[in-house]
N, C-alpha and C. Protein backbone atom coordinates (compact mmCIF):
# COMPACT_ATOMS: atom_id res chain seq x y z
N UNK A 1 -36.71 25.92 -9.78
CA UNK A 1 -37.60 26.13 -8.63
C UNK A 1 -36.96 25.49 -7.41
N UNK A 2 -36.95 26.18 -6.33
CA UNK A 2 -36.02 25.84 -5.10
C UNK A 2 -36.85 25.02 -4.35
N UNK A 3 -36.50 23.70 -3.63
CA UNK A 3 -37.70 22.74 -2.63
C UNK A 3 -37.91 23.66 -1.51
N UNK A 4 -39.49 23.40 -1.42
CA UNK A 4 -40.02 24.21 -0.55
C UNK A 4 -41.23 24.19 0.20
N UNK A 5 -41.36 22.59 0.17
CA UNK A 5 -42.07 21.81 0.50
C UNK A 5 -41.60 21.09 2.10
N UNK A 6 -42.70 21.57 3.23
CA UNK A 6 -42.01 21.64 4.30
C UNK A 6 -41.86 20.04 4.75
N UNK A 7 -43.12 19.73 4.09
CA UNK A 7 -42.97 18.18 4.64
C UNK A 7 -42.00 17.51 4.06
N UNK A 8 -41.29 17.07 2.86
CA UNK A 8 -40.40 16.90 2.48
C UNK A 8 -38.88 17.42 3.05
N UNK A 9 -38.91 18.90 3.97
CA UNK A 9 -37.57 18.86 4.24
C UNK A 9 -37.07 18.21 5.33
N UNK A 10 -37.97 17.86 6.25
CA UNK A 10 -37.57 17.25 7.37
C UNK A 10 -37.65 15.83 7.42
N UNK A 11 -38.62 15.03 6.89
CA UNK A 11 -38.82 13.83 6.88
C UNK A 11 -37.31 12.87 5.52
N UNK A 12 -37.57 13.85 4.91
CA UNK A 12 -36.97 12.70 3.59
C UNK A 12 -35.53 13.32 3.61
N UNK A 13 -35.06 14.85 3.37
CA UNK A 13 -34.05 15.32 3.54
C UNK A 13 -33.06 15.49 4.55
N UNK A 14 -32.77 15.22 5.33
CA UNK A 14 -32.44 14.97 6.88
C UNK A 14 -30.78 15.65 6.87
N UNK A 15 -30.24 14.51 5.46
CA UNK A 15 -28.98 15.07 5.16
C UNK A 15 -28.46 15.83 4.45
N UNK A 16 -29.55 16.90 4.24
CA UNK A 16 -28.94 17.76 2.85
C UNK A 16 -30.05 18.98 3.80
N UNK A 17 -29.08 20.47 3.03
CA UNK A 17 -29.34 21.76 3.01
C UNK A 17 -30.44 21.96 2.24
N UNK A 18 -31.49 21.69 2.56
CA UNK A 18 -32.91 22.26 1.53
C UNK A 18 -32.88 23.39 0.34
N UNK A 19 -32.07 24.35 1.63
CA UNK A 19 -32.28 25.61 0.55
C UNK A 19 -31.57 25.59 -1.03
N UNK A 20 -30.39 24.64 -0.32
CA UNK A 20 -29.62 24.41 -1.55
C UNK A 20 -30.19 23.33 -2.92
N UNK A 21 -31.56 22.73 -2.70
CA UNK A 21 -31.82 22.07 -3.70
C UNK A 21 -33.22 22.45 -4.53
N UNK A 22 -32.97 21.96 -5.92
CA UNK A 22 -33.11 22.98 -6.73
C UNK A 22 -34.27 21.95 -7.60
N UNK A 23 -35.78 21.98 -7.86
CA UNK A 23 -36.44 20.86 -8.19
C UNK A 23 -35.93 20.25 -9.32
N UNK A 24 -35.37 21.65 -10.48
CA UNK A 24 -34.92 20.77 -11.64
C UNK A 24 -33.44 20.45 -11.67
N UNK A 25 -32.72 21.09 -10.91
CA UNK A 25 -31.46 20.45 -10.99
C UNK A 25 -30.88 19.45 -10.78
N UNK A 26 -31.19 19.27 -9.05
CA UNK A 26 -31.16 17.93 -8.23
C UNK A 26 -32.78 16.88 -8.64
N UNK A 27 -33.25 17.19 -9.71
CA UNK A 27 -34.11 15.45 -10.28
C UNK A 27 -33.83 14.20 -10.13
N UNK A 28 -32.82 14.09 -9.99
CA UNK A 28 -31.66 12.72 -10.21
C UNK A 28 -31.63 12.79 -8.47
N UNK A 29 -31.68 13.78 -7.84
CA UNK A 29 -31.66 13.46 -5.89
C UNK A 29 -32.94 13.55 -5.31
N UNK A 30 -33.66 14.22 -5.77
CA UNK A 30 -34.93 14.60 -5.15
C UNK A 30 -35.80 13.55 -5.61
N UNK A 31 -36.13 12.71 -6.54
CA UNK A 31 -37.19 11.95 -7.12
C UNK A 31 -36.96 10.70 -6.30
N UNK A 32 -36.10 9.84 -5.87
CA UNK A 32 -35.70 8.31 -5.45
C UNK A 32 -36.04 8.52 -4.28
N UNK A 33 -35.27 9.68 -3.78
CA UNK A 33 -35.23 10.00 -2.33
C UNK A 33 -36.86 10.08 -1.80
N UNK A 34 -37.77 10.94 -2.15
CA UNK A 34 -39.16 11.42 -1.89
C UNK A 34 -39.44 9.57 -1.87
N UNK A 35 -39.04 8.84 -3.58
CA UNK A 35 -40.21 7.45 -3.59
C UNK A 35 -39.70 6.91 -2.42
N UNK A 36 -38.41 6.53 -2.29
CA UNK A 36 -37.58 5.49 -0.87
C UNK A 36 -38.63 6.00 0.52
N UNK A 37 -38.39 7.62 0.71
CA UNK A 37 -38.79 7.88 1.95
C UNK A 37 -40.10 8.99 2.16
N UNK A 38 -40.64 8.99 0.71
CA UNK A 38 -41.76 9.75 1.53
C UNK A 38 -42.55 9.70 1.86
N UNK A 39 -43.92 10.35 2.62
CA UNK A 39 -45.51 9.93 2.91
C UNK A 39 -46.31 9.92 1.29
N UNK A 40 -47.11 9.09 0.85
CA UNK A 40 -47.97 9.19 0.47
C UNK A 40 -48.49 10.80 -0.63
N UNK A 41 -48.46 11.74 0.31
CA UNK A 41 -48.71 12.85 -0.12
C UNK A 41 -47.62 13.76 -1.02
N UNK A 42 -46.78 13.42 -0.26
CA UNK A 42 -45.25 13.45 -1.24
C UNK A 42 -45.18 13.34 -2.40
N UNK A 43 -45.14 11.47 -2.13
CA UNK A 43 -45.37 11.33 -3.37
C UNK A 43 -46.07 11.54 -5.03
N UNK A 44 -47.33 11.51 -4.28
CA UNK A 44 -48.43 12.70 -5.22
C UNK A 44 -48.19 13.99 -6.28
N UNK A 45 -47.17 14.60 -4.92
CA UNK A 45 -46.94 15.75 -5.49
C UNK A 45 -45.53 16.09 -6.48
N UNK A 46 -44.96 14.58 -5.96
CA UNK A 46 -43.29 14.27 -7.09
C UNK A 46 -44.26 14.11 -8.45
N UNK A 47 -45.17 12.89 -8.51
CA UNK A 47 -45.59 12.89 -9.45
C UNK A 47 -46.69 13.48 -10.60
N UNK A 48 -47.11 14.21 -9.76
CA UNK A 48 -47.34 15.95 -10.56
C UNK A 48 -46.88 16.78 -10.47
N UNK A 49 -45.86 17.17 -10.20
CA UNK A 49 -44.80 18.31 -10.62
C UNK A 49 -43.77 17.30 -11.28
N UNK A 50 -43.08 16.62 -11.77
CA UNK A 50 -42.62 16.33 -12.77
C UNK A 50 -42.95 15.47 -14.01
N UNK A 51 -43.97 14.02 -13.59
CA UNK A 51 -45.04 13.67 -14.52
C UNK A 51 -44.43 12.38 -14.95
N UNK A 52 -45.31 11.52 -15.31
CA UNK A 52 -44.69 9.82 -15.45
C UNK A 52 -43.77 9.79 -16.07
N UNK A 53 -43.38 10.00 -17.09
CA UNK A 53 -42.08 9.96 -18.32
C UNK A 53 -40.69 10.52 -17.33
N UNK A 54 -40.61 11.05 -16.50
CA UNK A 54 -39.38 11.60 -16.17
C UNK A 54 -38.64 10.91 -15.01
N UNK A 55 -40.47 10.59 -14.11
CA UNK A 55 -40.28 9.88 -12.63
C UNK A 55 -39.88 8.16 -13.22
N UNK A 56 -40.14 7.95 -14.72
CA UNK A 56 -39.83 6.08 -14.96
C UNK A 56 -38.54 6.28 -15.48
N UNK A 57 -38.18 8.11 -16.41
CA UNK A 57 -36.48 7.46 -16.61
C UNK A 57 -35.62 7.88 -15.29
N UNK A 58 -35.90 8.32 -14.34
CA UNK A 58 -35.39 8.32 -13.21
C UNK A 58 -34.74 7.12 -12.38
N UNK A 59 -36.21 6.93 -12.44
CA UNK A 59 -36.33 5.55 -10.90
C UNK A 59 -35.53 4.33 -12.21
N UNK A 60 -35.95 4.40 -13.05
CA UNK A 60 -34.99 2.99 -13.88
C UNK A 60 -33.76 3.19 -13.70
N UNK A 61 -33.04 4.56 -13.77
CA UNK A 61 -32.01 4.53 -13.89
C UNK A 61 -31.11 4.89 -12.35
N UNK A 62 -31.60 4.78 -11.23
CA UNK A 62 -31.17 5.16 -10.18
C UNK A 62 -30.82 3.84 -9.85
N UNK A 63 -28.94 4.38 -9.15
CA UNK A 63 -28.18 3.22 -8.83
C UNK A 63 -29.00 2.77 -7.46
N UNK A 64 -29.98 3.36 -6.69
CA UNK A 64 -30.10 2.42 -5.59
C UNK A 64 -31.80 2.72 -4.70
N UNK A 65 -32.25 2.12 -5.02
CA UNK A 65 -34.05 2.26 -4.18
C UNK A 65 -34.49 0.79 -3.81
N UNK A 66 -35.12 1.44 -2.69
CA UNK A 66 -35.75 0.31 -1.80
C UNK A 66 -36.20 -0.72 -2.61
N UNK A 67 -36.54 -1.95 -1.71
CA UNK A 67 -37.44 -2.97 -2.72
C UNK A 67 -38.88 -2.66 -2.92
N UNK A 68 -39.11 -2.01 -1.47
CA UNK A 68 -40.79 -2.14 -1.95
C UNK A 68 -40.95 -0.38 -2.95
N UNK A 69 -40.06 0.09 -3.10
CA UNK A 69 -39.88 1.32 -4.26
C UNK A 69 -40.36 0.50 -4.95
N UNK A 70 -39.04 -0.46 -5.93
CA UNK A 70 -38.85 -0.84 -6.86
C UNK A 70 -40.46 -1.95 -7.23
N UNK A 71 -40.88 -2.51 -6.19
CA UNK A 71 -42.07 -3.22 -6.52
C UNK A 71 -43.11 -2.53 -6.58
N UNK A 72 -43.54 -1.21 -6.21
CA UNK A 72 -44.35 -0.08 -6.05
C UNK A 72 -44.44 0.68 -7.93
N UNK A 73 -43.10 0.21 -7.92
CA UNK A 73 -43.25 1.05 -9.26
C UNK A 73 -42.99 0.14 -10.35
N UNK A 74 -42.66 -1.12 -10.66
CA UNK A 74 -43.04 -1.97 -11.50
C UNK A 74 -44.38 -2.26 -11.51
N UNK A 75 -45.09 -1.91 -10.66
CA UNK A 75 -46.71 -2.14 -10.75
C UNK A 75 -46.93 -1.04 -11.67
N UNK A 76 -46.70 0.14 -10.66
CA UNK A 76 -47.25 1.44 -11.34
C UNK A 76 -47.21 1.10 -12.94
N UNK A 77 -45.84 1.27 -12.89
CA UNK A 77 -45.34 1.43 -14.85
C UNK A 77 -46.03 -0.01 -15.65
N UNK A 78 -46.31 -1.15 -14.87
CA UNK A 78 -46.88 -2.04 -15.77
C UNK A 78 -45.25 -2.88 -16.45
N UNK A 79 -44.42 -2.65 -15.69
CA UNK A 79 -42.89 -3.64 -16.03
C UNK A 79 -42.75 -4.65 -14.81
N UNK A 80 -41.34 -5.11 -15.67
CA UNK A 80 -40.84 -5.81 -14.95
C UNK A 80 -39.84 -5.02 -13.74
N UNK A 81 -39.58 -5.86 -12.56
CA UNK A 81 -38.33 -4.97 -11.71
C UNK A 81 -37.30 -4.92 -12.22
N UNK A 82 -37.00 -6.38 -12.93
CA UNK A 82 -35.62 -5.79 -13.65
C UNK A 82 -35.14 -4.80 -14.68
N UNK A 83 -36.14 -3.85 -14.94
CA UNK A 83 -36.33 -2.69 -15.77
C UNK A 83 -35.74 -1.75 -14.94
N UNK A 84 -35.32 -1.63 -13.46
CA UNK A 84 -34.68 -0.80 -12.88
C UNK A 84 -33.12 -1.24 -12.56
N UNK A 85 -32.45 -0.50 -12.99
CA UNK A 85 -31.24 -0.47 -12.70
C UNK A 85 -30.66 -1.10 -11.04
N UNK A 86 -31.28 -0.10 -10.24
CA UNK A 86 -31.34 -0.60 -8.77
C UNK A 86 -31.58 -2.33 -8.14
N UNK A 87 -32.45 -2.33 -8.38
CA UNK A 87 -32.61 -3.87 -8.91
C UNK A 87 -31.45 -5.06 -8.93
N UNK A 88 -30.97 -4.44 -10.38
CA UNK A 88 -29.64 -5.47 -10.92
C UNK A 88 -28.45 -4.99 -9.93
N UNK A 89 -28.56 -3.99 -9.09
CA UNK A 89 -27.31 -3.60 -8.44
C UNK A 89 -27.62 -4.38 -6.91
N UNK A 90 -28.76 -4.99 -6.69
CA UNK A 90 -29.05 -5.00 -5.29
C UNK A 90 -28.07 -6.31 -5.14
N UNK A 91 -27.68 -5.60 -3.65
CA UNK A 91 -27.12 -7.01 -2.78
C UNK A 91 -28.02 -7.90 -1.97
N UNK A 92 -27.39 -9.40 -2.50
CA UNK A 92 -28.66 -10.36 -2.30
C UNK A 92 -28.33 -10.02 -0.60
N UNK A 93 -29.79 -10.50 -0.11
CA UNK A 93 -29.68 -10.31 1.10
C UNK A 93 -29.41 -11.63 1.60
N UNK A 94 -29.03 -11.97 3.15
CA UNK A 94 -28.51 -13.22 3.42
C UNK A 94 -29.32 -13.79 4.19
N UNK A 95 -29.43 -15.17 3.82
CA UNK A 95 -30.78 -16.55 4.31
C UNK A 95 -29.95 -16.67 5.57
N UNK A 96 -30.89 -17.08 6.46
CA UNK A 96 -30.77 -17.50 7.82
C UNK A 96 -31.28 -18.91 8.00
């Protein structure tokens, strides 16, 4: 199924060809991207059109999402953050 979701192409996709992405192909681009940057409503709709089991082996396994992603969805799922990959990859940020 091709993205075709208007609010999603302009807000979250900025750097990519819409037409060219594909809901089940690009899963692994389209799912992090929507949690990192989308509205609310977005989100909703990532997580009924693909469904909890796919959006937790996703987001665990994605080399890189926001913090408040990653704390957004250790709630959700009922884990820990370090259950996401992203997480263990983050660069500490620097004390002032």
């Amino acid at each position: 199924m091709k993205l075709s979701v208007t609010s999603l192409e302009k807000q979250i996709f900025w750097d990519s060809t819409v037409s060219d992405l594909d809901m089940e192909t690009h899963a692994e681009y389209i799912i992090p991207r929507v949690m990192d940057y989308g509205m609310w409503e977005d989100v909703k709709f990532i997580l009924r059109y693909y469904g909890k089991t796919k959006i937790k082996q996703i987001l665990f396994n994605a080399p890189s999402l926001q913090k408040k992603t990653i704390s957004f969805f250790a709630w959700y799922f009922s884990v820990s953050q370090q259950s996401f990959k992203a997480n263990n990859n983050r660069i500490p940020e620097w004390t002032y």
